[in-house]
C-alpha atoms as a PDB file:
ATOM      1  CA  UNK A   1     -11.139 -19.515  -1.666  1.00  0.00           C
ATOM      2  CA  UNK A   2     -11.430 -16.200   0.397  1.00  0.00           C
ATOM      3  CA  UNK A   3     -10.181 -17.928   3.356  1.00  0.00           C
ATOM      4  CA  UNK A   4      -7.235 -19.737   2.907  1.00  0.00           C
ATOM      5  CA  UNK A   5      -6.327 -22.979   4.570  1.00  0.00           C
ATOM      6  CA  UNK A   6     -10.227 -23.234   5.948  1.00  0.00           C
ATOM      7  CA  UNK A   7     -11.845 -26.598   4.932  1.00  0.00           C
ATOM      8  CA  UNK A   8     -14.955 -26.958   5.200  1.00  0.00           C
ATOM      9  CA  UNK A   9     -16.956 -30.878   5.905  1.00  0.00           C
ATOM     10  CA  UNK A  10     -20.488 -31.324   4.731  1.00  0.00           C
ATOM     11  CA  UNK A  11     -22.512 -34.757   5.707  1.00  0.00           C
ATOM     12  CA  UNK A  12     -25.625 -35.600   5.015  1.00  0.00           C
ATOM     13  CA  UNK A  13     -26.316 -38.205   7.264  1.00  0.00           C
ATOM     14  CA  UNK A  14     -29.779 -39.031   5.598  1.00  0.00           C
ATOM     15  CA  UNK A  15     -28.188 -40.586   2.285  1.00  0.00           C
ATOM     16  CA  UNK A  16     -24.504 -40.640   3.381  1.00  0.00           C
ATOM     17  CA  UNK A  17     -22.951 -38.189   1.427  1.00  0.00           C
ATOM     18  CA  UNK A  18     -20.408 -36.124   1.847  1.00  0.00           C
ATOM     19  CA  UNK A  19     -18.886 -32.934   0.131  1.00  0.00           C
ATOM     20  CA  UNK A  20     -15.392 -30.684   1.579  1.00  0.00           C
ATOM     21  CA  UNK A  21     -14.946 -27.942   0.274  1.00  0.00           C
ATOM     22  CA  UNK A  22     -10.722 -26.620   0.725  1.00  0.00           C
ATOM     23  CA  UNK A  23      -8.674 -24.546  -1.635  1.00  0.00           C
ATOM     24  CA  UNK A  24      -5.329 -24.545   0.122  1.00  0.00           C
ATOM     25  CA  UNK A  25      -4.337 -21.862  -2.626  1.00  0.00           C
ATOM     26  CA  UNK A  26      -6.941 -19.079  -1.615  1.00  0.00           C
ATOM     27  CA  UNK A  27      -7.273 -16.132  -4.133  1.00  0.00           C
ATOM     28  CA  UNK A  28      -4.478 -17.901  -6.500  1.00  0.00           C
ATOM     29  CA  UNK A  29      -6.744 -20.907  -6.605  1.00  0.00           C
ATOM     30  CA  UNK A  30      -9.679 -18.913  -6.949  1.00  0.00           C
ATOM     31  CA  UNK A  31      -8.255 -16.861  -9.951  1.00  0.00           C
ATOM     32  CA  UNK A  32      -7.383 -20.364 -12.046  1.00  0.00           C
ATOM     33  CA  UNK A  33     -10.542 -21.595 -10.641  1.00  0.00           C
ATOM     34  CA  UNK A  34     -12.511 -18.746 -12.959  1.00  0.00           C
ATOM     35  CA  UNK A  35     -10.140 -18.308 -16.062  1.00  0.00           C
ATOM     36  CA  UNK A  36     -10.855 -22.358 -16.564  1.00  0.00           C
ATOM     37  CA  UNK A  37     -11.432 -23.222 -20.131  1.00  0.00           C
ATOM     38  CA  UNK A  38      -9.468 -20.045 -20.859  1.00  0.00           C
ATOM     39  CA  UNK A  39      -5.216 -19.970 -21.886  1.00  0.00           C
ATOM     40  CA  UNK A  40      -3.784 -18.094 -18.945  1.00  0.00           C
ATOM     41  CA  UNK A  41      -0.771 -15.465 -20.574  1.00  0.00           C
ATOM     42  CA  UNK A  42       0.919 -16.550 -17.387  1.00  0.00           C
ATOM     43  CA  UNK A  43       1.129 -17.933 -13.509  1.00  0.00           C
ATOM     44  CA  UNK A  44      -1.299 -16.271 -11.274  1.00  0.00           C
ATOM     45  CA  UNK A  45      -0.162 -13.367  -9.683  1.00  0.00           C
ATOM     46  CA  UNK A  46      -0.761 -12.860  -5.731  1.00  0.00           C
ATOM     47  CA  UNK A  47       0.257 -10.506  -3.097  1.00  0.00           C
ATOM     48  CA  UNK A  48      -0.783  -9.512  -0.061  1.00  0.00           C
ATOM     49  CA  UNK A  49      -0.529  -6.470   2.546  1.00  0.00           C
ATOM     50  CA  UNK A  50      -1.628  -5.629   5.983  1.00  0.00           C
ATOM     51  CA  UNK A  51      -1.971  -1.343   5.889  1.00  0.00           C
ATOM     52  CA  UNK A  52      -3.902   0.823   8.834  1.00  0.00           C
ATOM     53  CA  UNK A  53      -5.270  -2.367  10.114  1.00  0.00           C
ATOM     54  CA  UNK A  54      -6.981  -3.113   6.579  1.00  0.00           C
ATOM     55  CA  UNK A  55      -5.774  -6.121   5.607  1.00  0.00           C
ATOM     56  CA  UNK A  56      -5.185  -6.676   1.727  1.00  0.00           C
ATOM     57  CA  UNK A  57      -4.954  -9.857  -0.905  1.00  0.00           C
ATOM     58  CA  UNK A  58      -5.035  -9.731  -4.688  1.00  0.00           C
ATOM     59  CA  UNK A  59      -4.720 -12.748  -7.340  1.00  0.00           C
ATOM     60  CA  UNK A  60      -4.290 -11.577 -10.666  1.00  0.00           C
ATOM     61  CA  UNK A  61      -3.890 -13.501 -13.941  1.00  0.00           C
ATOM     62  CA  UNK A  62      -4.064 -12.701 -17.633  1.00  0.00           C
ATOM     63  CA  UNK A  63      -5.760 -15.186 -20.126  1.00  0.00           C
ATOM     64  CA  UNK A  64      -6.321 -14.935 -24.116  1.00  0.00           C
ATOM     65  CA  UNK A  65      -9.685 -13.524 -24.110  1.00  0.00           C
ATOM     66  CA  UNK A  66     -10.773  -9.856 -24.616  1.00  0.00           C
ATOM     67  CA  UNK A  67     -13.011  -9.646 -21.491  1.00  0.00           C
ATOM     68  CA  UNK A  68     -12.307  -8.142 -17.989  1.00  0.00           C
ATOM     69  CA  UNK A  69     -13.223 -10.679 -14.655  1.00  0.00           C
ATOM     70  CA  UNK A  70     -12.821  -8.627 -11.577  1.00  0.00           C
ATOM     71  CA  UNK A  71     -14.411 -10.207  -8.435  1.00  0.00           C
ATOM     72  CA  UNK A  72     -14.115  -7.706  -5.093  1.00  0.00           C
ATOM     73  CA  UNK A  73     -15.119  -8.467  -1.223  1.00  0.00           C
ATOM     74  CA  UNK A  74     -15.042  -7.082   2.002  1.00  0.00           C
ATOM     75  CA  UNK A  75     -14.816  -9.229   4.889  1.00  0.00           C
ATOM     76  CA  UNK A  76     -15.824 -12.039   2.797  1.00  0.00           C
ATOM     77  CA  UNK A  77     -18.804 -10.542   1.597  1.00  0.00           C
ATOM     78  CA  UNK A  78     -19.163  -9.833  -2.590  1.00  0.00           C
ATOM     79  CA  UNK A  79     -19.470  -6.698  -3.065  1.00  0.00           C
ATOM     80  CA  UNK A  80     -20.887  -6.956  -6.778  1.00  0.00           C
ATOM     81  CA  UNK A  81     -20.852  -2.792  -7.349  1.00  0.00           C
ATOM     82  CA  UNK A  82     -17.112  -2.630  -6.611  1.00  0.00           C
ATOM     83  CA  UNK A  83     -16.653   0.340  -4.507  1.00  0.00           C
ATOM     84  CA  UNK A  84     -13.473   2.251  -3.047  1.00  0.00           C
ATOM     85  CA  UNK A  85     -11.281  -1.153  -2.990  1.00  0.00           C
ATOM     86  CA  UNK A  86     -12.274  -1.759  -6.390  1.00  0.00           C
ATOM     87  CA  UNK A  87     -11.398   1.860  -7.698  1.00  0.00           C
ATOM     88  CA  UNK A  88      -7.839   1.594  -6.106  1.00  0.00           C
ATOM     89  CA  UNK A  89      -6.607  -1.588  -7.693  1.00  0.00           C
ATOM     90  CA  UNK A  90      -7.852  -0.304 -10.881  1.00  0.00           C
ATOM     91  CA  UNK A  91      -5.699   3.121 -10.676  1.00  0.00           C
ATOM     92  CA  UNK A  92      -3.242   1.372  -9.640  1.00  0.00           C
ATOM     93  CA  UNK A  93      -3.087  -1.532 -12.071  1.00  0.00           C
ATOM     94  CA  UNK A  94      -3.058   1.807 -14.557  1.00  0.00           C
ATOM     95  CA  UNK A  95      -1.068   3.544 -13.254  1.00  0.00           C
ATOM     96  CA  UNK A  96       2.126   0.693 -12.431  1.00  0.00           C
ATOM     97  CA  UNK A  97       2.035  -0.489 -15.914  1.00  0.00           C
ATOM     98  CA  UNK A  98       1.935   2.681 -17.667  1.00  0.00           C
ATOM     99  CA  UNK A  99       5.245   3.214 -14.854  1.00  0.00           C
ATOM    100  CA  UNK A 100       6.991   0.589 -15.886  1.00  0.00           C
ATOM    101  CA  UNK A 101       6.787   0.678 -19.743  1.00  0.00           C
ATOM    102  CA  UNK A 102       7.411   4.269 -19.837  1.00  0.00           C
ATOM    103  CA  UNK A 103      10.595   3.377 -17.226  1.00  0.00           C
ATOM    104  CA  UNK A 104      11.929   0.678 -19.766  1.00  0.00           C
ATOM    105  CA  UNK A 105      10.856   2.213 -22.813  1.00  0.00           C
ATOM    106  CA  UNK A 106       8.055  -0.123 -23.723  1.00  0.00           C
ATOM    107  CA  UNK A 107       6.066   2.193 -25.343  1.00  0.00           C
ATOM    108  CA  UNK A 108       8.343   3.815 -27.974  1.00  0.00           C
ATOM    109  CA  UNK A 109       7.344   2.267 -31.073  1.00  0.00           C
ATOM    110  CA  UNK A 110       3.870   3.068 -30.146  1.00  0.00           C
ATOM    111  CA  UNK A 111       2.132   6.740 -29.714  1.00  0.00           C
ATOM    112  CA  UNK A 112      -0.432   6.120 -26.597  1.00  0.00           C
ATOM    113  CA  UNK A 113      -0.281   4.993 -22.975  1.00  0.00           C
ATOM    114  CA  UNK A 114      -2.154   2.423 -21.506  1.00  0.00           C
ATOM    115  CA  UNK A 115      -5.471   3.387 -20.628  1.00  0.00           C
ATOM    116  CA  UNK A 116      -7.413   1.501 -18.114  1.00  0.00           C
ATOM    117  CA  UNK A 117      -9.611  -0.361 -21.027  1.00  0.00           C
ATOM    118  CA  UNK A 118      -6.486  -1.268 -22.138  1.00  0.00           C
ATOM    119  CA  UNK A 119      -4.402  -2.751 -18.480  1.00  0.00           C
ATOM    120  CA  UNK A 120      -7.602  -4.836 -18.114  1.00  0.00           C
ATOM    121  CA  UNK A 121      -8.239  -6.478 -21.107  1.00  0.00           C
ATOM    122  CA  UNK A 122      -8.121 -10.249 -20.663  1.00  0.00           C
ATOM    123  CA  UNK A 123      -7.641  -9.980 -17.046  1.00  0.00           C
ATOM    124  CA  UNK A 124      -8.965 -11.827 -14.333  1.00  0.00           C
ATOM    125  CA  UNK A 125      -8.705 -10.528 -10.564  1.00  0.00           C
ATOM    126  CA  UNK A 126      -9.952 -11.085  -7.408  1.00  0.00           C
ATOM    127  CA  UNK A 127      -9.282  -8.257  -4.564  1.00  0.00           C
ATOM    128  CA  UNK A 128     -10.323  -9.017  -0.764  1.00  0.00           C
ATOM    129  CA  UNK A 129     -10.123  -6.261   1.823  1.00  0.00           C
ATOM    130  CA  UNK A 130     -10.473  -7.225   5.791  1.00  0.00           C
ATOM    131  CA  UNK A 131     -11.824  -3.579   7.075  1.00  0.00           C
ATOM    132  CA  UNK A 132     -12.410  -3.089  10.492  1.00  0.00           C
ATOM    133  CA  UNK A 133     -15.527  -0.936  10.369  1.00  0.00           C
ATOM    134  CA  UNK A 134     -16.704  -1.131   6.671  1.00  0.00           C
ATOM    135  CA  UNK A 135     -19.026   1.108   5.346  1.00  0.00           C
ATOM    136  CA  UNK A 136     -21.465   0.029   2.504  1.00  0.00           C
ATOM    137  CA  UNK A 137     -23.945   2.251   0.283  1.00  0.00           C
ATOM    138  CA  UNK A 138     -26.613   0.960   0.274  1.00  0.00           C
ATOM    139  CA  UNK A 139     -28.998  -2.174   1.720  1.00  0.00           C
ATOM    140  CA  UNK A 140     -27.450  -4.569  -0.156  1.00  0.00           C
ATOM    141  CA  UNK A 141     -23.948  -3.837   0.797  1.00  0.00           C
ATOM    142  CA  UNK A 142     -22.926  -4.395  -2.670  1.00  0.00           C
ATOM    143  CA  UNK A 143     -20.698  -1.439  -2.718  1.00  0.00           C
ATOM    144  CA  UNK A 144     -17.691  -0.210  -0.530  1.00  0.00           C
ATOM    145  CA  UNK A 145     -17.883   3.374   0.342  1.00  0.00           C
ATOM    146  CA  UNK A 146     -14.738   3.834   2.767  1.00  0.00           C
ATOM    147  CA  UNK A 147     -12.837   6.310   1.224  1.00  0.00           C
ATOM    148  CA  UNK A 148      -9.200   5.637   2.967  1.00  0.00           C
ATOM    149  CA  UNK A 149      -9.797   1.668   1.560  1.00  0.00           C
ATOM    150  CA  UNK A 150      -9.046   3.302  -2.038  1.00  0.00           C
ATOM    151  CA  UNK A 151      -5.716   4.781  -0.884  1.00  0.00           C
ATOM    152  CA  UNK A 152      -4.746   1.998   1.283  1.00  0.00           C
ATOM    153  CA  UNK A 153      -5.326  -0.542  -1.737  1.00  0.00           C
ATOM    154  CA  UNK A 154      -3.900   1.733  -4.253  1.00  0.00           C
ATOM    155  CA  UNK A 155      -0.780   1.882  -2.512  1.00  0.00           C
ATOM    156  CA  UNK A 156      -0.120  -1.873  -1.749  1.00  0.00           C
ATOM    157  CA  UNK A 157      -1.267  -2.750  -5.543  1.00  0.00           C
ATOM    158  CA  UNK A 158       1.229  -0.063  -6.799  1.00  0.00           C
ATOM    159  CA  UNK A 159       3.955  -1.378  -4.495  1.00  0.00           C
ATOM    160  CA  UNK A 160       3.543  -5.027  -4.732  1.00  0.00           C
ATOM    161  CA  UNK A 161       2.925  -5.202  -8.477  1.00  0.00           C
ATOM    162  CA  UNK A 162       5.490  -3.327  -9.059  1.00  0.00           C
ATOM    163  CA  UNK A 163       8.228  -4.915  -7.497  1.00  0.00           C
ATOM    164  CA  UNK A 164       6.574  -8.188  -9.300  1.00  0.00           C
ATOM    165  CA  UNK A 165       7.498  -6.643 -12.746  1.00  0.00           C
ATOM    166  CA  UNK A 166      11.174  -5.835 -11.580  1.00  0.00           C
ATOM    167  CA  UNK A 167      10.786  -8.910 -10.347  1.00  0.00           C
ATOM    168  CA  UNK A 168       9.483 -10.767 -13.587  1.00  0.00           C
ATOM    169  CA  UNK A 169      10.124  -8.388 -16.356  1.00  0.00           C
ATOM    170  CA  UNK A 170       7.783  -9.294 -19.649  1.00  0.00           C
ATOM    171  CA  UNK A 171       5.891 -12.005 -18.186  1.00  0.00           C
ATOM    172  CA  UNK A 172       2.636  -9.400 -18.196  1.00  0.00           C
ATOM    173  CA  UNK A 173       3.735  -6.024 -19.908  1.00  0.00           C
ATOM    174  CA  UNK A 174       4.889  -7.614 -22.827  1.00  0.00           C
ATOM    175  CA  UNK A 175       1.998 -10.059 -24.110  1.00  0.00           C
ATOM    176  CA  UNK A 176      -0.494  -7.151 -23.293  1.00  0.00           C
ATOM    177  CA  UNK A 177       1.803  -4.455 -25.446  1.00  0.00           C
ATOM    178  CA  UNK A 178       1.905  -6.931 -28.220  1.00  0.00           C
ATOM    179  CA  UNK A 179      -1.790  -7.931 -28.207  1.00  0.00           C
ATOM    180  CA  UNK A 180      -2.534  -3.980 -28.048  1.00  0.00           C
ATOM    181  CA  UNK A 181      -0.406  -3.561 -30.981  1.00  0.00           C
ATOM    182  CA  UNK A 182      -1.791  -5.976 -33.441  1.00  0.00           C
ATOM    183  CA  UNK A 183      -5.209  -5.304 -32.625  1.00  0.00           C
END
């Protein structure tokens, strides 16, 4: 999934079989991989940016459940903690939504903003950052401690999922809203 296009052959030539592994979709795939069993709201999102040689993808898709699925790597490595990369697509998830409903007057039969609880809810995402020299706390390198990463992901999240709700208006904003104001 992380590495789109790459198939991968295992043979066991003791009993005979055989097992490839290929997701031609990458992330996408990946992101409708995990919300199986679950309604998805809509198509999975994906984008992807190459900033300050730190190369950035995201999949992003919205099911019917109440829980939050956010998967993050660097360099194809998990990085179960989250870290900096993790921290930007969150503000920026925030703060784009919150953008665009105030811009097209989403929220003016309700008296609140979005807060991050709330852009999350129901979503499933997978971020992968390529960073030249990444720098992990810890042994385990379970979290991302490269403070421009945040910036550099918060600014192509902001960007591209922006221009995907100009793009798309309702498909996202609007199932969330009405979800948030029922519940």
């Amino acid at each position: 999934f992380l590495n789109r296009g790459l198939a991968i052959d295992l043979s066991d030539h003791r009993t005979g079989a055989e097992e490839k592994f290929h997701f031609e979709g990458g992330l996408k795939a990946f992101v409708s991989y995990l919300d199986e069993g679950r309604s998805a709201v809509h198509e999975p999102v994906f984008f992807e940016a190459m900033r300050d040689d730190v190369g950035v993808e995201v999949a992003l898709e919205y099911n019917d459940s109440y829980s939050e699925n956010i998967y993050s790597f660097v360099n194809n490595v998990y990085t179960m903690e989250g870290g900096t990369h993790e921290t930007g697509f969150r503000t920026a998830l925030t703060r784009t939504m919150n953008a665009y409903a105030v811009r097209h007057d989403l929220l003016r039969n309700v008296k609140f903003t979005l807060s991050g609880e709330d852009t999350r809810e129901g979503l499933t995402a997978v971020i992968s950052v390529k960073v030249p020299e990444p720098q992990f706390e810890g042994q385990t390198k379970s979290k991302l401690g490269n403070s421009e990463v945040r910036g550099i992901v918060e600014s192509v999240v902001g960007e591209k999922l922006g221009e995907y709700f100009e793009e798309s208006p309702g498909t996202i904003i609007d199932s969330l809203l009405e979800r948030l104001v029922l519940d």
